[in-house]
N, C-alpha and C. Protein backbone atom coordinates (compact mmCIF):
# COMPACT_ATOMS: atom_id res chain seq x y z
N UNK A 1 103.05 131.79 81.72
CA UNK A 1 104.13 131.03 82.32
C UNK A 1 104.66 130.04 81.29
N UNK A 2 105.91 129.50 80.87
CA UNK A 2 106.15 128.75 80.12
C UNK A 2 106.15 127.57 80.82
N UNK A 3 106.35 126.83 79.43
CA UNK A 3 106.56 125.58 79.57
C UNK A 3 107.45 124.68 80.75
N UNK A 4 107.58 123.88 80.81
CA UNK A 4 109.01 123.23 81.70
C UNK A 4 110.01 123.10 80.97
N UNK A 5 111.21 122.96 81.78
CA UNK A 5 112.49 123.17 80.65
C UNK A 5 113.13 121.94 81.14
N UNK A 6 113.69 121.02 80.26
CA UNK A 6 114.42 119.75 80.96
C UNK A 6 115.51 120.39 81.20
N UNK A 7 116.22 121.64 80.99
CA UNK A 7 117.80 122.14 81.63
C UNK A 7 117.59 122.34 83.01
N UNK A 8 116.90 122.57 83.37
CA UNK A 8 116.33 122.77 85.38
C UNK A 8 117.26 120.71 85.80
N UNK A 9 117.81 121.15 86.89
CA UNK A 9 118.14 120.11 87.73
C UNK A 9 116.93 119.48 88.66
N UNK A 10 116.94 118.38 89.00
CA UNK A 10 115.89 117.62 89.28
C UNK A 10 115.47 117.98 91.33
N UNK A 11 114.48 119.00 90.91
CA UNK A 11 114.34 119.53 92.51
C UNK A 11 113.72 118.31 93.40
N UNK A 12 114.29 118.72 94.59
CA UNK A 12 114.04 118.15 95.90
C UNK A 12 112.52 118.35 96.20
N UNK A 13 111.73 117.32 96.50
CA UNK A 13 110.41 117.53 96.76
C UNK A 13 110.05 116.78 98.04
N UNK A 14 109.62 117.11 99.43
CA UNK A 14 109.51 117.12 100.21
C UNK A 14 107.75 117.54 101.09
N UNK A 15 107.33 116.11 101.80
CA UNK A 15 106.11 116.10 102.56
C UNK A 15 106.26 116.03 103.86
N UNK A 16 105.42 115.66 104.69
CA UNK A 16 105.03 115.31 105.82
C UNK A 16 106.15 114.09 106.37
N UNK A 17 106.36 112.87 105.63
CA UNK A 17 107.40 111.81 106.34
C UNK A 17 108.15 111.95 105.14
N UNK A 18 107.41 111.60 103.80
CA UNK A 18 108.42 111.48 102.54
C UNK A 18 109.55 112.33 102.04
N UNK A 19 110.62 112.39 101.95
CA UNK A 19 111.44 113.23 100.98
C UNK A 19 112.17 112.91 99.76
N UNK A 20 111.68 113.21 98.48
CA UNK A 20 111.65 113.08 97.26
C UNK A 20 113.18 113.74 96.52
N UNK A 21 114.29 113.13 96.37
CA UNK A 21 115.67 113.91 96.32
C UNK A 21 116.18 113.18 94.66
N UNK A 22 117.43 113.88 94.34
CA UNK A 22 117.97 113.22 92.94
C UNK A 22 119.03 111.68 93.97
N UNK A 23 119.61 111.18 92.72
CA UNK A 23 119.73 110.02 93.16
C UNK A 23 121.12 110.45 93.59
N UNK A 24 122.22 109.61 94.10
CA UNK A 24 123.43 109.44 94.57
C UNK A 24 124.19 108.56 94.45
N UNK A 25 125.45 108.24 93.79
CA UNK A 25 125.97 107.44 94.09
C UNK A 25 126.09 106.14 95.52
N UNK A 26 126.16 107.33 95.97
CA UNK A 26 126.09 106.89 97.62
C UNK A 26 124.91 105.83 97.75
N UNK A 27 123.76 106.15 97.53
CA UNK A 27 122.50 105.34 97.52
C UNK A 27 122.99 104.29 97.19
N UNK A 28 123.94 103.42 97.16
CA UNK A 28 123.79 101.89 96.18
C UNK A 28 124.40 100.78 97.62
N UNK A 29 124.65 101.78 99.11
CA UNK A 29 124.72 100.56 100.05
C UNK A 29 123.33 100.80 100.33
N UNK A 30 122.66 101.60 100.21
CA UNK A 30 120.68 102.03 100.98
C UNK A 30 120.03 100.90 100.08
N UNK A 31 120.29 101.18 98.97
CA UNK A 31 119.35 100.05 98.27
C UNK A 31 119.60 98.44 98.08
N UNK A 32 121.33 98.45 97.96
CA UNK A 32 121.75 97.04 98.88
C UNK A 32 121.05 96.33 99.78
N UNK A 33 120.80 96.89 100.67
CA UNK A 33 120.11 97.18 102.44
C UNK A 33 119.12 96.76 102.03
N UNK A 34 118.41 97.00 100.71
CA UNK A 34 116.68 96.45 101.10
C UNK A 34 116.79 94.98 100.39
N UNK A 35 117.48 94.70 99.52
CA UNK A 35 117.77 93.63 98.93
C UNK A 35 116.34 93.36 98.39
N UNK A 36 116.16 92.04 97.96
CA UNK A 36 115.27 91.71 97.11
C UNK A 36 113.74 91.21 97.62
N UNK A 37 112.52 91.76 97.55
CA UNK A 37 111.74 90.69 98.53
C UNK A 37 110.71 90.19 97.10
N UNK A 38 110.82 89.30 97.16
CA UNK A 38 109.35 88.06 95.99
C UNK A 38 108.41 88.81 95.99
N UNK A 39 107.71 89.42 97.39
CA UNK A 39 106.20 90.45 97.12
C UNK A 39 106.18 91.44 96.20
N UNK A 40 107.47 92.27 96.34
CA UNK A 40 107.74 93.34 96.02
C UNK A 40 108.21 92.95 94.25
N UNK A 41 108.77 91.92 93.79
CA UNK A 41 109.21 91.62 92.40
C UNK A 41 107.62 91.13 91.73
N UNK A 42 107.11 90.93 92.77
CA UNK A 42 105.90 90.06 91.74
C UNK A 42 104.95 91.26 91.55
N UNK A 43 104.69 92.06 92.61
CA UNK A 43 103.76 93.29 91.81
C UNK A 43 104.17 93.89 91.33
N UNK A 44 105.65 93.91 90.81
CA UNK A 44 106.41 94.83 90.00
C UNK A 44 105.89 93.95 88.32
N UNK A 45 105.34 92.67 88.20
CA UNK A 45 105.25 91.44 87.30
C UNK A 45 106.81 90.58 87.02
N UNK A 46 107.40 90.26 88.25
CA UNK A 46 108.62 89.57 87.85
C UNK A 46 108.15 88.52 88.44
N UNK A 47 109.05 87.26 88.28
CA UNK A 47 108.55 86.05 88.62
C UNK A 47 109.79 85.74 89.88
N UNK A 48 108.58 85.56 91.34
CA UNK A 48 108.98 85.87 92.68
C UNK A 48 109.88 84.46 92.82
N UNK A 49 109.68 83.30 91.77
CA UNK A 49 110.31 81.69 92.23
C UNK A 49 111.65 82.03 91.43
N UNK A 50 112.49 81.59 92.31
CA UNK A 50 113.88 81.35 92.69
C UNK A 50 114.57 82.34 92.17
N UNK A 51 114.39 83.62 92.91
CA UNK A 51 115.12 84.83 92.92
C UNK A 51 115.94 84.94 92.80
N UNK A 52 117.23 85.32 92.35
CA UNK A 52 118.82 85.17 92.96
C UNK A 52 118.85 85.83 93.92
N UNK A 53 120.23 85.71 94.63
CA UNK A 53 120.31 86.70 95.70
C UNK A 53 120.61 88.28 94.82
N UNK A 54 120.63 89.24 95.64
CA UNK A 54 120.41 90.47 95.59
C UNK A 54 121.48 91.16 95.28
N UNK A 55 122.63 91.65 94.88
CA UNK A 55 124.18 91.75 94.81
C UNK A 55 124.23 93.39 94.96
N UNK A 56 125.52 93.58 95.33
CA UNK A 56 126.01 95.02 95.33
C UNK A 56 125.97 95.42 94.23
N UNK A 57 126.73 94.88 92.87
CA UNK A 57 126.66 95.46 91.69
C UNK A 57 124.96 95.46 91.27
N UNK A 58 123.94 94.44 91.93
CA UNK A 58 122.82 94.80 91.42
C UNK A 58 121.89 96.06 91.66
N UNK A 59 122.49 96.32 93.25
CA UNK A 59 122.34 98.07 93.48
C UNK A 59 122.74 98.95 92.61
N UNK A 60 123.86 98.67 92.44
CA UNK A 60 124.91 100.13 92.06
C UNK A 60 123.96 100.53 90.69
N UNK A 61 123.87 98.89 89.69
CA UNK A 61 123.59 99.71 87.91
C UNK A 61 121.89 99.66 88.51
N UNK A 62 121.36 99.76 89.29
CA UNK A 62 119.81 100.20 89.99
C UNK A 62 120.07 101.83 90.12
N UNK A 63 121.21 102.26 90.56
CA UNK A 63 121.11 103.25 91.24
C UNK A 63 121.88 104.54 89.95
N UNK A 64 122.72 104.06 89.44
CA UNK A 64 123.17 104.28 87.91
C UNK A 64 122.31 104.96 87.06
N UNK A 65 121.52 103.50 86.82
CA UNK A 65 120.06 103.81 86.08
C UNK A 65 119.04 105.45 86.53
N UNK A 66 119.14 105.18 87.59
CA UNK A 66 118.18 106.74 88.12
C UNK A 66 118.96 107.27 87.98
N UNK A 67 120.32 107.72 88.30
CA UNK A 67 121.05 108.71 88.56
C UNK A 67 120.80 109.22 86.31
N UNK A 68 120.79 108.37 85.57
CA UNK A 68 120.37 108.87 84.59
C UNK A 68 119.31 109.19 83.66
N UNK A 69 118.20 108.74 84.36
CA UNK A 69 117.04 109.52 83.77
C UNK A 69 116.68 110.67 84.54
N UNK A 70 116.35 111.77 83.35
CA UNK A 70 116.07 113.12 83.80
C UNK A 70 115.11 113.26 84.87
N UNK A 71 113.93 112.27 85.57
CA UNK A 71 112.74 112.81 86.43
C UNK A 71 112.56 111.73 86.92
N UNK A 72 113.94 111.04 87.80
CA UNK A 72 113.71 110.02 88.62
C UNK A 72 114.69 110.30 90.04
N UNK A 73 113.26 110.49 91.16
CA UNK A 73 113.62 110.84 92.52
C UNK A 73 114.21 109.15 93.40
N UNK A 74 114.73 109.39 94.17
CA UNK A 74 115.02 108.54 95.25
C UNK A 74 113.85 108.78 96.21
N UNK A 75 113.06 108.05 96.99
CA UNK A 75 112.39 107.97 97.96
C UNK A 75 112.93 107.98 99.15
N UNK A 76 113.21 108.77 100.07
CA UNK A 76 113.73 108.74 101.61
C UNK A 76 112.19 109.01 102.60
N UNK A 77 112.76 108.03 103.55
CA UNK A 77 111.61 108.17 104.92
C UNK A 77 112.77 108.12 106.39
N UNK A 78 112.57 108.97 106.79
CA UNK A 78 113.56 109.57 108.27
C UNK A 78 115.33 109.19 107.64
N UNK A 79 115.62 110.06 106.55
CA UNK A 79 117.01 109.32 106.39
C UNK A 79 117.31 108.15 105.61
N UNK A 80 116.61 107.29 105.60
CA UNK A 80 116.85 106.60 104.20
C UNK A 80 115.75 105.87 103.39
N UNK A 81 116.69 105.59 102.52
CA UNK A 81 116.37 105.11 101.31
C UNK A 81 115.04 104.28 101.25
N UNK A 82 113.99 104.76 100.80
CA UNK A 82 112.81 103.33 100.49
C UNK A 82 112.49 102.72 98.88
N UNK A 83 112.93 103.47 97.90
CA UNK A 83 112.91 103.88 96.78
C UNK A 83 113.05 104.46 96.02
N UNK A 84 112.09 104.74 95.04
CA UNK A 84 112.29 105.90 93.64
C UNK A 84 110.53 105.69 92.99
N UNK A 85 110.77 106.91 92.45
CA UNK A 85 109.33 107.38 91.64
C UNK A 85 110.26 108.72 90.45
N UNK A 86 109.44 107.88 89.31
CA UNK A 86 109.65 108.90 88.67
C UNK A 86 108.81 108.86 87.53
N UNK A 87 109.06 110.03 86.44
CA UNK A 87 108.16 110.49 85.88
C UNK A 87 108.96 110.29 84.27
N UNK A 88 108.38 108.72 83.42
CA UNK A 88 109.16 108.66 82.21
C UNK A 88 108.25 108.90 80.76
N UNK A 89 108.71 108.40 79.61
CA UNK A 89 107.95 109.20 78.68
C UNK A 89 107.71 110.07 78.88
N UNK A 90 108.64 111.22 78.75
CA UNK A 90 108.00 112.64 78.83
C UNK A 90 107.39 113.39 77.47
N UNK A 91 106.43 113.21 77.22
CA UNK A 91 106.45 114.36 75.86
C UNK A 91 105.97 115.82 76.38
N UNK A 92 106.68 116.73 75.78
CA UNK A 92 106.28 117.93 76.02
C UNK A 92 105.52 118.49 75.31
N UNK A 93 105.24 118.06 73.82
CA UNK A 93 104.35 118.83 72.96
C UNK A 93 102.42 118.23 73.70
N UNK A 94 103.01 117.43 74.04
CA UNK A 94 101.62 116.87 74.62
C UNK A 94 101.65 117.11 75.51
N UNK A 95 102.14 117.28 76.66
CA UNK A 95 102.45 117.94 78.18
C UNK A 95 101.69 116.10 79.01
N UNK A 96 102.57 115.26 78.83
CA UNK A 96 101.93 114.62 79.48
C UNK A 96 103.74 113.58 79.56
N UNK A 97 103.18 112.47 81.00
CA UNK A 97 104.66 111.73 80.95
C UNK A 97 103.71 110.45 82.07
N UNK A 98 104.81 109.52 82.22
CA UNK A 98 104.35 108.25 82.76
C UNK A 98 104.88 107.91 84.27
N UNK A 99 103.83 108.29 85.01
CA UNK A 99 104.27 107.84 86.59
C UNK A 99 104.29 106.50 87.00
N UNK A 100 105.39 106.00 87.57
CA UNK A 100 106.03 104.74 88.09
C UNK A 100 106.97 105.28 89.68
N UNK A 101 106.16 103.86 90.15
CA UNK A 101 107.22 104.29 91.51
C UNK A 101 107.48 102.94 92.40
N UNK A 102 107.71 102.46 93.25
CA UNK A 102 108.39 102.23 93.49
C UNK A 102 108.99 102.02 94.97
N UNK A 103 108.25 101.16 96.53
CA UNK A 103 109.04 101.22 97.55
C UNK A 103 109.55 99.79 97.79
N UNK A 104 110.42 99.41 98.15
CA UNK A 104 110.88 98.12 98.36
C UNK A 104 111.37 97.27 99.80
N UNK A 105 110.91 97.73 100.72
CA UNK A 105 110.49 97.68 102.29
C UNK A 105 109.33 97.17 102.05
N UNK A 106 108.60 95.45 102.17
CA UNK A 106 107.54 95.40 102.46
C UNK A 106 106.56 96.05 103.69
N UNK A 107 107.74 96.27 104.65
CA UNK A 107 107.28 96.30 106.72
C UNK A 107 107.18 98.06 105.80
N UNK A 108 107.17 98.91 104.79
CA UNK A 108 106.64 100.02 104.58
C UNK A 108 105.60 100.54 103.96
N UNK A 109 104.95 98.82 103.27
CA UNK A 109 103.64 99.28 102.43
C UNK A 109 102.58 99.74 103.70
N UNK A 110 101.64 100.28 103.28
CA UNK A 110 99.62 100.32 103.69
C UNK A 110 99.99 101.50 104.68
N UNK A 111 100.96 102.19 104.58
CA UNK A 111 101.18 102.98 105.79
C UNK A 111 101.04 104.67 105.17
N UNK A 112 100.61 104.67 103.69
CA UNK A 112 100.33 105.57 103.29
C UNK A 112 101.30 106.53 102.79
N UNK A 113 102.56 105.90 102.32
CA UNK A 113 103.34 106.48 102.09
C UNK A 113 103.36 106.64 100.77
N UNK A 114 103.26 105.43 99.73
CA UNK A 114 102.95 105.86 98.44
C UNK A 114 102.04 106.98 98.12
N UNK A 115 100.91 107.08 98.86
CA UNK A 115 99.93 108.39 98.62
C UNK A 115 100.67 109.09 98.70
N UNK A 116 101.70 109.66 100.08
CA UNK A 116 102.14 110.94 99.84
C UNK A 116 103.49 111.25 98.81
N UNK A 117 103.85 110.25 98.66
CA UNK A 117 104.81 110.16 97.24
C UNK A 117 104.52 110.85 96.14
N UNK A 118 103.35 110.18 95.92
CA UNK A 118 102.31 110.22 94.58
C UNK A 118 102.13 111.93 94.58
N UNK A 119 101.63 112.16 95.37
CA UNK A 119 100.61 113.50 95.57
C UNK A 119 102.07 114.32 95.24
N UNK A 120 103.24 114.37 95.66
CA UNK A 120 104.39 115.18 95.26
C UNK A 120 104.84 115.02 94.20
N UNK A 121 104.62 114.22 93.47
CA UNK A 121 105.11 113.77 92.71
C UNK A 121 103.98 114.44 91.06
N UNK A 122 102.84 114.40 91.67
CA UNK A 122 102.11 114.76 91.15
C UNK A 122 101.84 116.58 91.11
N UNK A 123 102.12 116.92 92.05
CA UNK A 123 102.14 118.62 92.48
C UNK A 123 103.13 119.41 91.73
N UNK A 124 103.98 118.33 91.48
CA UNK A 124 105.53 118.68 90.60
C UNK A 124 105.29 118.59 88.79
N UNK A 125 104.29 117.66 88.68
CA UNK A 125 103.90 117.35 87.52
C UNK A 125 102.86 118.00 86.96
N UNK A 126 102.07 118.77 87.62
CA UNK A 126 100.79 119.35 87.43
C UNK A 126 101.39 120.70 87.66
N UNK A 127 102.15 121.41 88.33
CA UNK A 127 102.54 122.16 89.23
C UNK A 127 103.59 123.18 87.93
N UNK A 128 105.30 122.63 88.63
CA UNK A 128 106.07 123.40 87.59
C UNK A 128 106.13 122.96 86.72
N UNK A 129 105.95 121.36 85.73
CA UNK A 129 105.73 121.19 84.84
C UNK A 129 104.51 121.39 83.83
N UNK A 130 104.07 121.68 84.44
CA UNK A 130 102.66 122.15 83.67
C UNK A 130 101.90 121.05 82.94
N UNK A 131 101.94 119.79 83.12
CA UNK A 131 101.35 118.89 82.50
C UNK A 131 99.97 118.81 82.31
N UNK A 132 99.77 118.08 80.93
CA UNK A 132 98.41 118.41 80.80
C UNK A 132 97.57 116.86 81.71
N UNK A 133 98.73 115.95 81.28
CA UNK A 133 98.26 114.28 81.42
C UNK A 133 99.22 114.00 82.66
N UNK A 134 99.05 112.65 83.57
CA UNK A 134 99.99 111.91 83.86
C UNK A 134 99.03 110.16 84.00
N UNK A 135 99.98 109.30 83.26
CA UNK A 135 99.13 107.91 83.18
C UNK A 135 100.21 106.79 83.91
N UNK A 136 99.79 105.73 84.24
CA UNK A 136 100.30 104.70 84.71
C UNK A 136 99.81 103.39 83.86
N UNK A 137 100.62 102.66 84.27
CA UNK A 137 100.19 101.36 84.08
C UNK A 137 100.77 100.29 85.69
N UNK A 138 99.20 99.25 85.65
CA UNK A 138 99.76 98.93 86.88
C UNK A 138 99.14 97.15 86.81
N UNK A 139 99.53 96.18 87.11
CA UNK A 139 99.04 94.78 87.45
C UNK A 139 97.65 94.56 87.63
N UNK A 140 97.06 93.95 86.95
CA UNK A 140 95.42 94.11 87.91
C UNK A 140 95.24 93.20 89.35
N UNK A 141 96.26 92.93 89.34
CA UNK A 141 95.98 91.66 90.70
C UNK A 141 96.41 93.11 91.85
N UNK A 142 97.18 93.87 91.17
CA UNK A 142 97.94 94.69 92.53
C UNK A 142 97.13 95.14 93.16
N UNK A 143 96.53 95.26 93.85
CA UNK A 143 95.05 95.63 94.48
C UNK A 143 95.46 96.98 95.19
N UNK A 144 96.44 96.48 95.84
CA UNK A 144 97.07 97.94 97.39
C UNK A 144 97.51 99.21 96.50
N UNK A 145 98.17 98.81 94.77
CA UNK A 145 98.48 99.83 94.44
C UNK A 145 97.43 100.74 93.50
N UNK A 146 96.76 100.03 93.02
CA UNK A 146 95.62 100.36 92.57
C UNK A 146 94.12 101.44 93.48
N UNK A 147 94.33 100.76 94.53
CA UNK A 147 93.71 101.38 95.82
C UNK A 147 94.48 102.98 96.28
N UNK A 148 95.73 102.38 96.31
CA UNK A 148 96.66 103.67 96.39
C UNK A 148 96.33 104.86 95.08
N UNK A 149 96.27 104.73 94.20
CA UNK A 149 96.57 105.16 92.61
C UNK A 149 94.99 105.71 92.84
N UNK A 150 94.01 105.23 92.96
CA UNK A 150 92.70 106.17 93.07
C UNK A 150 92.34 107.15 93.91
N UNK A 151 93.03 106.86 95.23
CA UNK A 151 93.08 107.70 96.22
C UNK A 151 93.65 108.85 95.81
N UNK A 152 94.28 108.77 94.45
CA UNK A 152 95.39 109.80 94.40
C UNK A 152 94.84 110.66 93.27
N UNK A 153 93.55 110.02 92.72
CA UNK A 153 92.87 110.66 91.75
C UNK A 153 92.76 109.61 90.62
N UNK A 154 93.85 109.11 90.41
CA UNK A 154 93.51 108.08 88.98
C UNK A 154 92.29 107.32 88.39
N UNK A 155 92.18 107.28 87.38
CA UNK A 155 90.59 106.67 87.38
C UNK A 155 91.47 105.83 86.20
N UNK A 156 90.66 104.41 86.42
CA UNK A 156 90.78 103.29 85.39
C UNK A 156 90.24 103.81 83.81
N UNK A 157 91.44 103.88 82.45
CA UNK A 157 90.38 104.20 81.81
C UNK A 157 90.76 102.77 80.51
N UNK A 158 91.27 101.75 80.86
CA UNK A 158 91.33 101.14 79.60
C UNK A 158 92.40 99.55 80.28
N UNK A 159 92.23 98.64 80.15
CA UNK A 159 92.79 97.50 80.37
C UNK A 159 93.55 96.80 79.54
N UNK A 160 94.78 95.86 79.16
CA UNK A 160 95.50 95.37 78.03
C UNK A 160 95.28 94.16 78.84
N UNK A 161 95.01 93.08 78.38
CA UNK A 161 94.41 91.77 78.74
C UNK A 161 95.51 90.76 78.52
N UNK A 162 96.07 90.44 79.07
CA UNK A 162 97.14 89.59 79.22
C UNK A 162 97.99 89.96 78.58
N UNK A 163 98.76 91.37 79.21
CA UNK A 163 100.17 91.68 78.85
C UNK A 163 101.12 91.47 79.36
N UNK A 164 101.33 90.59 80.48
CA UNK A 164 102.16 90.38 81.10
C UNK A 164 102.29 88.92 81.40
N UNK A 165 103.28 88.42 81.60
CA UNK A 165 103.48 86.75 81.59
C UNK A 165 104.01 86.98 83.26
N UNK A 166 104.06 86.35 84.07
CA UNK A 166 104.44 86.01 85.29
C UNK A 166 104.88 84.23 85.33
N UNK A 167 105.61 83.71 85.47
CA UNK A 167 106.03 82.49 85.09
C UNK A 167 105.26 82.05 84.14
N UNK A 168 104.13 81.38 84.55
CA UNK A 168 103.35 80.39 83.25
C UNK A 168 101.76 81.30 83.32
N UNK A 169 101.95 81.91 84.02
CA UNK A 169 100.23 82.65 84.01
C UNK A 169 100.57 83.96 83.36
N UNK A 170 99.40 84.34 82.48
CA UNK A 170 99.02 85.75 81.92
C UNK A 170 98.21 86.54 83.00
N UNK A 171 98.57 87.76 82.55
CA UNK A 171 98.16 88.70 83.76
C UNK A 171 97.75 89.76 82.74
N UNK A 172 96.59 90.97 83.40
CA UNK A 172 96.40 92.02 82.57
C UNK A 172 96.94 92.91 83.54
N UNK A 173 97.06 94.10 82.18
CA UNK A 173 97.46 95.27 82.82
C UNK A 173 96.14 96.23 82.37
N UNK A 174 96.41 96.92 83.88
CA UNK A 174 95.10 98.63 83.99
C UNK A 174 96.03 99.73 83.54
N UNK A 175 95.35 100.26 82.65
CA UNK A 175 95.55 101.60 82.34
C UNK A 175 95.00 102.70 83.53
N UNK A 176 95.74 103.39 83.99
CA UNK A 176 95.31 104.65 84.61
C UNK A 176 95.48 106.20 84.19
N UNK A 177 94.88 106.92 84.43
CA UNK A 177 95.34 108.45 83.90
C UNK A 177 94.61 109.20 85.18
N UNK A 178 95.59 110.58 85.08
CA UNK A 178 95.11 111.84 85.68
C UNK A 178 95.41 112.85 85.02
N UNK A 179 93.76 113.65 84.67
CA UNK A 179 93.96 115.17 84.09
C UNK A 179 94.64 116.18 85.00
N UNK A 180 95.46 117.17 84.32
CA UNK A 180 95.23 118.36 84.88
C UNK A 180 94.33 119.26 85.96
N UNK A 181 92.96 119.26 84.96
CA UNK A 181 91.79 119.73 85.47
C UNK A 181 91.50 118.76 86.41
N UNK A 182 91.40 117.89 86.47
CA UNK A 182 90.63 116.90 87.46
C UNK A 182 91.95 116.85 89.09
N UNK A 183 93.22 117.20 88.53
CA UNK A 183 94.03 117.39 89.42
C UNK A 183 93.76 118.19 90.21
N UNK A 184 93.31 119.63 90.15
CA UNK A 184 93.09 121.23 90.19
C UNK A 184 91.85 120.99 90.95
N UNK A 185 91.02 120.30 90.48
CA UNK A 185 89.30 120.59 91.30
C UNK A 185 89.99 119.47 92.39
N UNK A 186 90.42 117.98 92.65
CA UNK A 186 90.55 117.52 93.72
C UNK A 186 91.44 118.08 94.39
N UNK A 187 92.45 119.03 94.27
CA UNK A 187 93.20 119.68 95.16
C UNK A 187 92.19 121.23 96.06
N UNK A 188 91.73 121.56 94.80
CA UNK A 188 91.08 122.38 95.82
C UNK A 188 89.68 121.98 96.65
């Protein structure tokens, strides 16, 4: 079977509640709609004190942005919009790329939806892309996503110790990875 080809258009990937689609213009009143929440900027590592407000044009070049990287889905749950996940650094000679994702509805975290994100996201990556790797990087304070991210197979393999500034505090970041093989035996 060959390789993956980046000329393939970015397929629709679809679970149980989640549906995993390319982005849309259209998407930039959905993501308007969720506007900005402090929880959601600070485990992203942005600094949650004195946010601006949230703007239309800050949707649109949000939604821009995906609409132009090659392996970045929109997140839908019953119809709309919760986010995006996608899959950057791609190298192909190494068969490996960098999962990031992404819901911005707090009233939608712990409800298990990132798992099933992940897991498609991952089926797609292991699957028709044939990857050998997929790694993350994630906050160490983030606890829910981290919790999420193992459930999903990831195993901690390496920490960067205060890479991240959050107003006046240093924060580390976790390295995560998932093999192939280790994909393959927890699926079956």
């Amino acid at each position: 079977m060959p390789l993956f080809s980046m000329d393939k258009d970015i397929p629709e990937l679809i679970g149980r509640r989640v549906r995993l689609r390319p982005f849309h213009l259209s998407d930039v009143a959905g993501r308007f709609a969720l506007g900005r929440s402090p929880e959601i900027v600070h485990s992203f590592g942005g600094n949650p004190e004195g946010l601006p407000p949230y703007r239309e044009r800050d949707a649109q070049s949000w939604v821009e942005r995906n609409i132009e990287h090659p392996l970045c889905w929109a997140v839908e749950v019953d119809d709309r919009l919760l986010g995006e996940a996608r899959l950057g650094g791609l190298d192909l000679h190494n068969r490996r790329a960098r999962l990031a994702t992404g819901l911005y509805d707090v009233s939608q975290l712990g409800k298990g939806l990132g798992r099933e994100l992940i897991k498609l996201v991952l089926s797609h990556a292991f699957g028709t892309m044939r990857l050998h790797r997929v790694d993350l990087r994630v906050l160490a304070f983030n606890e829910r996503a981290i919790r999420c991210y193992r459930a999903c197979g990831f195993v901690e393999e390496g920490r960067e110790r205060e890479g991240a500034r959050i107003g006046d505090v240093w924060h580390d970041d976790i390295i995560m990875g998932l093999l192939a093989e280790d994909y393959q035996t927890q699926a079956s």
